[in-house]
C-alpha atoms as a PDB file:
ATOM      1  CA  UNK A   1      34.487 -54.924 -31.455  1.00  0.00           C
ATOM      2  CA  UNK A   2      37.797 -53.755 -33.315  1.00  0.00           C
ATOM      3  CA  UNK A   3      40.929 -56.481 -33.644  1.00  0.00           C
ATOM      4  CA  UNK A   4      43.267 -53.919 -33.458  1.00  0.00           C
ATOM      5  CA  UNK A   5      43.011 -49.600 -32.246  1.00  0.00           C
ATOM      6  CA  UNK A   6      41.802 -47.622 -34.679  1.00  0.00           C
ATOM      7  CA  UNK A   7      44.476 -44.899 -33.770  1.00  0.00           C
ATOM      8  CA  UNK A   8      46.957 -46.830 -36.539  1.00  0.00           C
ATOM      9  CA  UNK A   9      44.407 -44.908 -38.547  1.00  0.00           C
ATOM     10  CA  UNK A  10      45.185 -41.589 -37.635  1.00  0.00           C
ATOM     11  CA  UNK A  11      43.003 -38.982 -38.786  1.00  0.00           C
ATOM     12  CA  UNK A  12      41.054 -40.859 -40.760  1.00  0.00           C
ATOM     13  CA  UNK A  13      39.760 -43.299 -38.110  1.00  0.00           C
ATOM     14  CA  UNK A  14      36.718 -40.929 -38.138  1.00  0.00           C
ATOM     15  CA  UNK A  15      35.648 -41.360 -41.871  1.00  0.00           C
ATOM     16  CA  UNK A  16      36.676 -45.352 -41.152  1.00  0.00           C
ATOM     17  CA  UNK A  17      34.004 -46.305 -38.401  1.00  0.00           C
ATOM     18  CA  UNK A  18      32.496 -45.830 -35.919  1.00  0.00           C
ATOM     19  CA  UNK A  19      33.719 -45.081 -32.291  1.00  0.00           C
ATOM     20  CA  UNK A  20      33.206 -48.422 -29.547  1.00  0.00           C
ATOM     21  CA  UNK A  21      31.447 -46.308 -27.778  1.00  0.00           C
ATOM     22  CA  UNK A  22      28.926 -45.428 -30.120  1.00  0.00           C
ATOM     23  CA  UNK A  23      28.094 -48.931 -31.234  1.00  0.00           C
ATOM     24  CA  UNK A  24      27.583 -49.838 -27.718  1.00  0.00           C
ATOM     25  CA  UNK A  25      24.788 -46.644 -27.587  1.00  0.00           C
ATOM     26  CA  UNK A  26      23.529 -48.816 -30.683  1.00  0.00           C
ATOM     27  CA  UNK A  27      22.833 -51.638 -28.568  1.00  0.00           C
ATOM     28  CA  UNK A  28      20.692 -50.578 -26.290  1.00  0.00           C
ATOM     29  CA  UNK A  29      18.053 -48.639 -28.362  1.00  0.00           C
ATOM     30  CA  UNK A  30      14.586 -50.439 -28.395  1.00  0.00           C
ATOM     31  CA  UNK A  31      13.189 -51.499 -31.748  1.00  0.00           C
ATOM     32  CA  UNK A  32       9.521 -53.080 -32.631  1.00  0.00           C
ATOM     33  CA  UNK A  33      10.902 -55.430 -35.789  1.00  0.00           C
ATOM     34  CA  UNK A  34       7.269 -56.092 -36.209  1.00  0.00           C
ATOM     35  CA  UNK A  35       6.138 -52.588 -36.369  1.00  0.00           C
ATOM     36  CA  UNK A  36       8.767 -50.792 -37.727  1.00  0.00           C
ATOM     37  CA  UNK A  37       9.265 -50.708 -41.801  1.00  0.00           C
ATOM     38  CA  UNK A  38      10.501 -48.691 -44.630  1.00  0.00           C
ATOM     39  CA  UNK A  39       7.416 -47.123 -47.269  1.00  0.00           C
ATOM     40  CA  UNK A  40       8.029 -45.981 -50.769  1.00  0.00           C
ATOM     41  CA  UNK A  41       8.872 -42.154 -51.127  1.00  0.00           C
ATOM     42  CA  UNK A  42       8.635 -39.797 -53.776  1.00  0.00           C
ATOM     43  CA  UNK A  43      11.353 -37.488 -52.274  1.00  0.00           C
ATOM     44  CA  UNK A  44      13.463 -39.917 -50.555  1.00  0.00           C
ATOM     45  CA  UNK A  45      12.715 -42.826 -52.157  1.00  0.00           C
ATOM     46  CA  UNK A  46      12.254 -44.751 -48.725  1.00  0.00           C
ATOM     47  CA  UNK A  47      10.646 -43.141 -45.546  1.00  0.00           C
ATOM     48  CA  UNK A  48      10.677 -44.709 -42.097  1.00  0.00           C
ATOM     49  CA  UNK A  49       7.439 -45.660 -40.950  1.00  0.00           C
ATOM     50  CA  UNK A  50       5.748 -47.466 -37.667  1.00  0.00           C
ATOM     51  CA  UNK A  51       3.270 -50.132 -38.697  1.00  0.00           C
ATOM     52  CA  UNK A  52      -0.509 -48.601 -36.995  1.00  0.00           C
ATOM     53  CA  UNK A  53      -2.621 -51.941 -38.609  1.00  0.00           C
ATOM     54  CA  UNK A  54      -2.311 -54.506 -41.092  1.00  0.00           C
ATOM     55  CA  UNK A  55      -6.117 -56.140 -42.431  1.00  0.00           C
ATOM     56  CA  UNK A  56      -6.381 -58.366 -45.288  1.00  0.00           C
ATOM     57  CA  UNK A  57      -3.227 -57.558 -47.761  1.00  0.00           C
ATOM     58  CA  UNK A  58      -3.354 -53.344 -46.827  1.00  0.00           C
ATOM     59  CA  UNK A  59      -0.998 -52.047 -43.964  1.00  0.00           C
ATOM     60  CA  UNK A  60      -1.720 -48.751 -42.225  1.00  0.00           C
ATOM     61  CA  UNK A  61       0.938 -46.657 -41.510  1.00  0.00           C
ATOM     62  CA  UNK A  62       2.687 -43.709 -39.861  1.00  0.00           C
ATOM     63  CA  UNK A  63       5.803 -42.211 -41.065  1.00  0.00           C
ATOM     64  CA  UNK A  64       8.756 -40.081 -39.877  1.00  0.00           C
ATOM     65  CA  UNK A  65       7.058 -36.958 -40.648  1.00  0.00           C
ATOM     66  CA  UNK A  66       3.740 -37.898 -39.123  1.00  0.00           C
ATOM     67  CA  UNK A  67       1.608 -38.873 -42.656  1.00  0.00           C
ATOM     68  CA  UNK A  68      -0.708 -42.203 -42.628  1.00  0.00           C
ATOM     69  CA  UNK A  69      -0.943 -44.113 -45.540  1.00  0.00           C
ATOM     70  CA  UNK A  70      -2.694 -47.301 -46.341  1.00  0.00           C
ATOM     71  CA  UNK A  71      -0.524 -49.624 -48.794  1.00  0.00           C
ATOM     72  CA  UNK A  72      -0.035 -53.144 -50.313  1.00  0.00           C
ATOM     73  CA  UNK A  73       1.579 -55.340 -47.878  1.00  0.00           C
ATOM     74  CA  UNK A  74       3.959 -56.205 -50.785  1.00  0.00           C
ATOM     75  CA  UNK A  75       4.946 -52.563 -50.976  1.00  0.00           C
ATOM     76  CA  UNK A  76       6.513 -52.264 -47.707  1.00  0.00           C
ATOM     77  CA  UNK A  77       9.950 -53.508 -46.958  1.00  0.00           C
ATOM     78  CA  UNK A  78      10.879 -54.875 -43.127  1.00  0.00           C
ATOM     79  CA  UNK A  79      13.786 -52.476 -41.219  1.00  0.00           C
ATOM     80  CA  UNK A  80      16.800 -53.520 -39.477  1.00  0.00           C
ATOM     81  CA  UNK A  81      17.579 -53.030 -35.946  1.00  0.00           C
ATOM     82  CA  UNK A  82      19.457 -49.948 -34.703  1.00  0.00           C
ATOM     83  CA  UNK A  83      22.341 -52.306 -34.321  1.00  0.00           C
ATOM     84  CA  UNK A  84      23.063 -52.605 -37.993  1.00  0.00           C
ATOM     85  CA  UNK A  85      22.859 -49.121 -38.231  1.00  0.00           C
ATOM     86  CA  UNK A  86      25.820 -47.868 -40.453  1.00  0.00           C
ATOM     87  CA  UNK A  87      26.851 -51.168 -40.946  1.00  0.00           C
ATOM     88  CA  UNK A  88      30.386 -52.136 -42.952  1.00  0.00           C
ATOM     89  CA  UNK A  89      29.560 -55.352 -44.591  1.00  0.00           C
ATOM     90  CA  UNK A  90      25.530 -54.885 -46.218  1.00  0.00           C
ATOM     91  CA  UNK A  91      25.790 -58.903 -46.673  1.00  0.00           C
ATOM     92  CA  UNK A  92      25.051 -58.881 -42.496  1.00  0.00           C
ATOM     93  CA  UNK A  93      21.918 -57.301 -42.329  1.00  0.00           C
ATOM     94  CA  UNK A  94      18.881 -59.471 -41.072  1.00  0.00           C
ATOM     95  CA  UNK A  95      16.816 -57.927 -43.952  1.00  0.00           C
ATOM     96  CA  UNK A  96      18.831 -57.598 -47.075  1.00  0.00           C
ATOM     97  CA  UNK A  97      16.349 -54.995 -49.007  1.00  0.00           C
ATOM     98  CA  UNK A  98      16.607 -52.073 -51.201  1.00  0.00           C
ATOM     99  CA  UNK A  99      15.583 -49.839 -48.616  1.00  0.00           C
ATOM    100  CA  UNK A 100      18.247 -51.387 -45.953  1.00  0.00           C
ATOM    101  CA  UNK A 101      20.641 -50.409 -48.753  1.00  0.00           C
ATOM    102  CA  UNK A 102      20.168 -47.339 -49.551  1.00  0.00           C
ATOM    103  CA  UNK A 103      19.431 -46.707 -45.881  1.00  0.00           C
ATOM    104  CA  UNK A 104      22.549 -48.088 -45.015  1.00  0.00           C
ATOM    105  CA  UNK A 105      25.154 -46.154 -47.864  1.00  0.00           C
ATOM    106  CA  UNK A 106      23.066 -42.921 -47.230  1.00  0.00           C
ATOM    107  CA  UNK A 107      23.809 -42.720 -43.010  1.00  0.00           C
ATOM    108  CA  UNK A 108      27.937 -44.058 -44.364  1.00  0.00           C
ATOM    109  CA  UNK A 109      27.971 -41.568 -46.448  1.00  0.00           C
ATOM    110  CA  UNK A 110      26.188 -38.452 -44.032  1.00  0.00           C
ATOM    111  CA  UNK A 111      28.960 -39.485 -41.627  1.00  0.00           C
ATOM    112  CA  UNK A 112      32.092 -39.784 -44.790  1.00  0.00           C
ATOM    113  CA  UNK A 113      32.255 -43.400 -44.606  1.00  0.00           C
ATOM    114  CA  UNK A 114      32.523 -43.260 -47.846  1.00  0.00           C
ATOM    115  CA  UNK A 115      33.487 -47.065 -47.940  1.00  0.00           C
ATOM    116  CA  UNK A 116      31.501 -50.171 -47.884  1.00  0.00           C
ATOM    117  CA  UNK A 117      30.921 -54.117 -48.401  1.00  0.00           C
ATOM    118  CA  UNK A 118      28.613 -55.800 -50.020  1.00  0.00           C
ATOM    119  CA  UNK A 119      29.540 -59.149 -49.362  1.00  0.00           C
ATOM    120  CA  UNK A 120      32.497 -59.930 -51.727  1.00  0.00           C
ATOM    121  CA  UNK A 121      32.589 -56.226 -53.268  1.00  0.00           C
ATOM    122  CA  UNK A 122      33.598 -52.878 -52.150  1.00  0.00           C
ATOM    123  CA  UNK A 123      31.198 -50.312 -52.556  1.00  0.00           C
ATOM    124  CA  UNK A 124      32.205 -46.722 -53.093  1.00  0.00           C
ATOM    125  CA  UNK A 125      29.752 -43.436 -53.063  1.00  0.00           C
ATOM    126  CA  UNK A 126      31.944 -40.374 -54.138  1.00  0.00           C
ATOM    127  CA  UNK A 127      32.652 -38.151 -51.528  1.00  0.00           C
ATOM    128  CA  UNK A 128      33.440 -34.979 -53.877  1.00  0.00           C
ATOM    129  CA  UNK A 129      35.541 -33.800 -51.514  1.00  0.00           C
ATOM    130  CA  UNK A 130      39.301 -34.677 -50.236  1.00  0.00           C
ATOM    131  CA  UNK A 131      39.095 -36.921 -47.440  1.00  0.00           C
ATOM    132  CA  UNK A 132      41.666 -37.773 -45.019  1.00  0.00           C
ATOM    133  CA  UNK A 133      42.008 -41.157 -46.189  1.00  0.00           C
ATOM    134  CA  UNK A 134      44.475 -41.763 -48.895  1.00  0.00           C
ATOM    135  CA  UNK A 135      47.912 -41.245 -46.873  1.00  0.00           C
ATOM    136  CA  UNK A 136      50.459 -43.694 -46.544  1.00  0.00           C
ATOM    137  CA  UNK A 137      49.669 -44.544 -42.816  1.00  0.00           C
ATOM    138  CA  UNK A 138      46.452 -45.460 -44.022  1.00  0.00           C
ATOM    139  CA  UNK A 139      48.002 -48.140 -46.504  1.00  0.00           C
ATOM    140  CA  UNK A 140      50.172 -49.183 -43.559  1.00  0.00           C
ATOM    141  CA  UNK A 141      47.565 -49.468 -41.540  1.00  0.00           C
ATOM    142  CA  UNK A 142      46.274 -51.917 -43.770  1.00  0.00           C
ATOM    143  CA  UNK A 143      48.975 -53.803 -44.415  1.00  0.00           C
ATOM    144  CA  UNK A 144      49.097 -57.392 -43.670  1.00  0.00           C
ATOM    145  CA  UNK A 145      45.037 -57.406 -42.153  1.00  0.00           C
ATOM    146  CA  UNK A 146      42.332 -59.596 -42.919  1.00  0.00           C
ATOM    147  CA  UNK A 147      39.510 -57.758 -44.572  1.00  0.00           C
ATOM    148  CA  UNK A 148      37.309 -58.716 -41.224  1.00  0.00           C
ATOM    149  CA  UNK A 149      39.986 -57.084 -39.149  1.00  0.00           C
ATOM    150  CA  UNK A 150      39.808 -53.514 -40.802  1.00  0.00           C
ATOM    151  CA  UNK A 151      37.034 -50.968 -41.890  1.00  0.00           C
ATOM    152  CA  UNK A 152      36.121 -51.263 -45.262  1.00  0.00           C
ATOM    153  CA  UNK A 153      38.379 -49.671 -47.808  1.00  0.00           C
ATOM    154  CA  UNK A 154      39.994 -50.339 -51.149  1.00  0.00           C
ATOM    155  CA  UNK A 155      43.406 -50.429 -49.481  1.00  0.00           C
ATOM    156  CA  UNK A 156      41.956 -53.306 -47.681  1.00  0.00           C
ATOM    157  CA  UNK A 157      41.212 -55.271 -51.326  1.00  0.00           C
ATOM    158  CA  UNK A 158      43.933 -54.360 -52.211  1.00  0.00           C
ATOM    159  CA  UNK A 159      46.415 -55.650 -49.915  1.00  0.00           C
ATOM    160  CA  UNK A 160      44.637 -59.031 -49.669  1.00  0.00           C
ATOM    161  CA  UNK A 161      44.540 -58.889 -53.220  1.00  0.00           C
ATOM    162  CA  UNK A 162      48.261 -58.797 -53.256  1.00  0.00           C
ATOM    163  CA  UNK A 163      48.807 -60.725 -50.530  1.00  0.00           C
ATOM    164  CA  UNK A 164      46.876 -63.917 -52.286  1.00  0.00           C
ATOM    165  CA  UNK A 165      49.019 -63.136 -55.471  1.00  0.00           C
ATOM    166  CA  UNK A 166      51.936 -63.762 -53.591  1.00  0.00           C
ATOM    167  CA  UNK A 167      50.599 -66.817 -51.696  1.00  0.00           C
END
């Protein structure tokens, strides 16, 4: 849960992170680890799909949109809970894959968290679009935090960056 309110924020605590409340609702939605995976995708380059059979090195399986398809074990990748859903820092995730990934910056960046980690670096997708979270509350906001106590943002590296220069 947050360190700190997310109202010093202001308006952009909405493109920051997510509400408490919702990461609660994240908690309590049931998830098959063993049966639930990510397939290759033409369109989408990953698909969710639900694991029907696995027999001798092929896997059968059902995705989102209600195709079976019969692959190499090797080509499917394992999913994360729902809890790590829209996650800040990437380097968390139980299964660090490129599907995870790109799962993970596509559902930040349908929601304008435009901001990520990735372990030591600060990931970035371009919003093309003004967002609400460049104003000088924002950098205040930041001031003087721990990069674990705020949402991801380059104010964040920033201001520890400084703040270790001065140190």
């Amino acid at each position: 849960m947050s360190l700190f309110t997310m109202d010093d924020f202001g308006e952009a605590a909405d493109f920051l992170r997510k509400s408490d409340k919702e990461l609660m609702v994240l908690q309590t939605i049931a998830f098959d680890g063993k049966k639930r995976c990510w397939v290759p995708d033409d369109k989408e380059a990953y698909m969710e799909a639900e694991i029907l059979q696995s027999v001798d090195g092929k896997v059968t399986v059902e995705t989102k949109s209600g195709k079976t398809l019969t692959l190499k074990e090797d080509d499917i990748q394992q999913m994360n809970p729902p809890k790590f859903d829209m996650i800040e820092d990437m380097a968390m995730l139980t299964n660090l894959n490129e599907a995870s990934v790109l799962s993970n910056l596509r559902r930040r960046y349908s929601n304008w968290m435009i901001y990520t980690y990735s372990g030591l670096f600060c990931v970035t997708v371009n919003p093309y679009k003004w967002l609400p979270v460049y104003s000088a509350s924002v950098v205040g906001a930041y001031k003087g935090k721990r990069r674990s106590e705020a949402p991801p943002h380059i104010y964040s590296i920033a201001d520890n960056a400084d703040n270790d220069m001065v140190r």
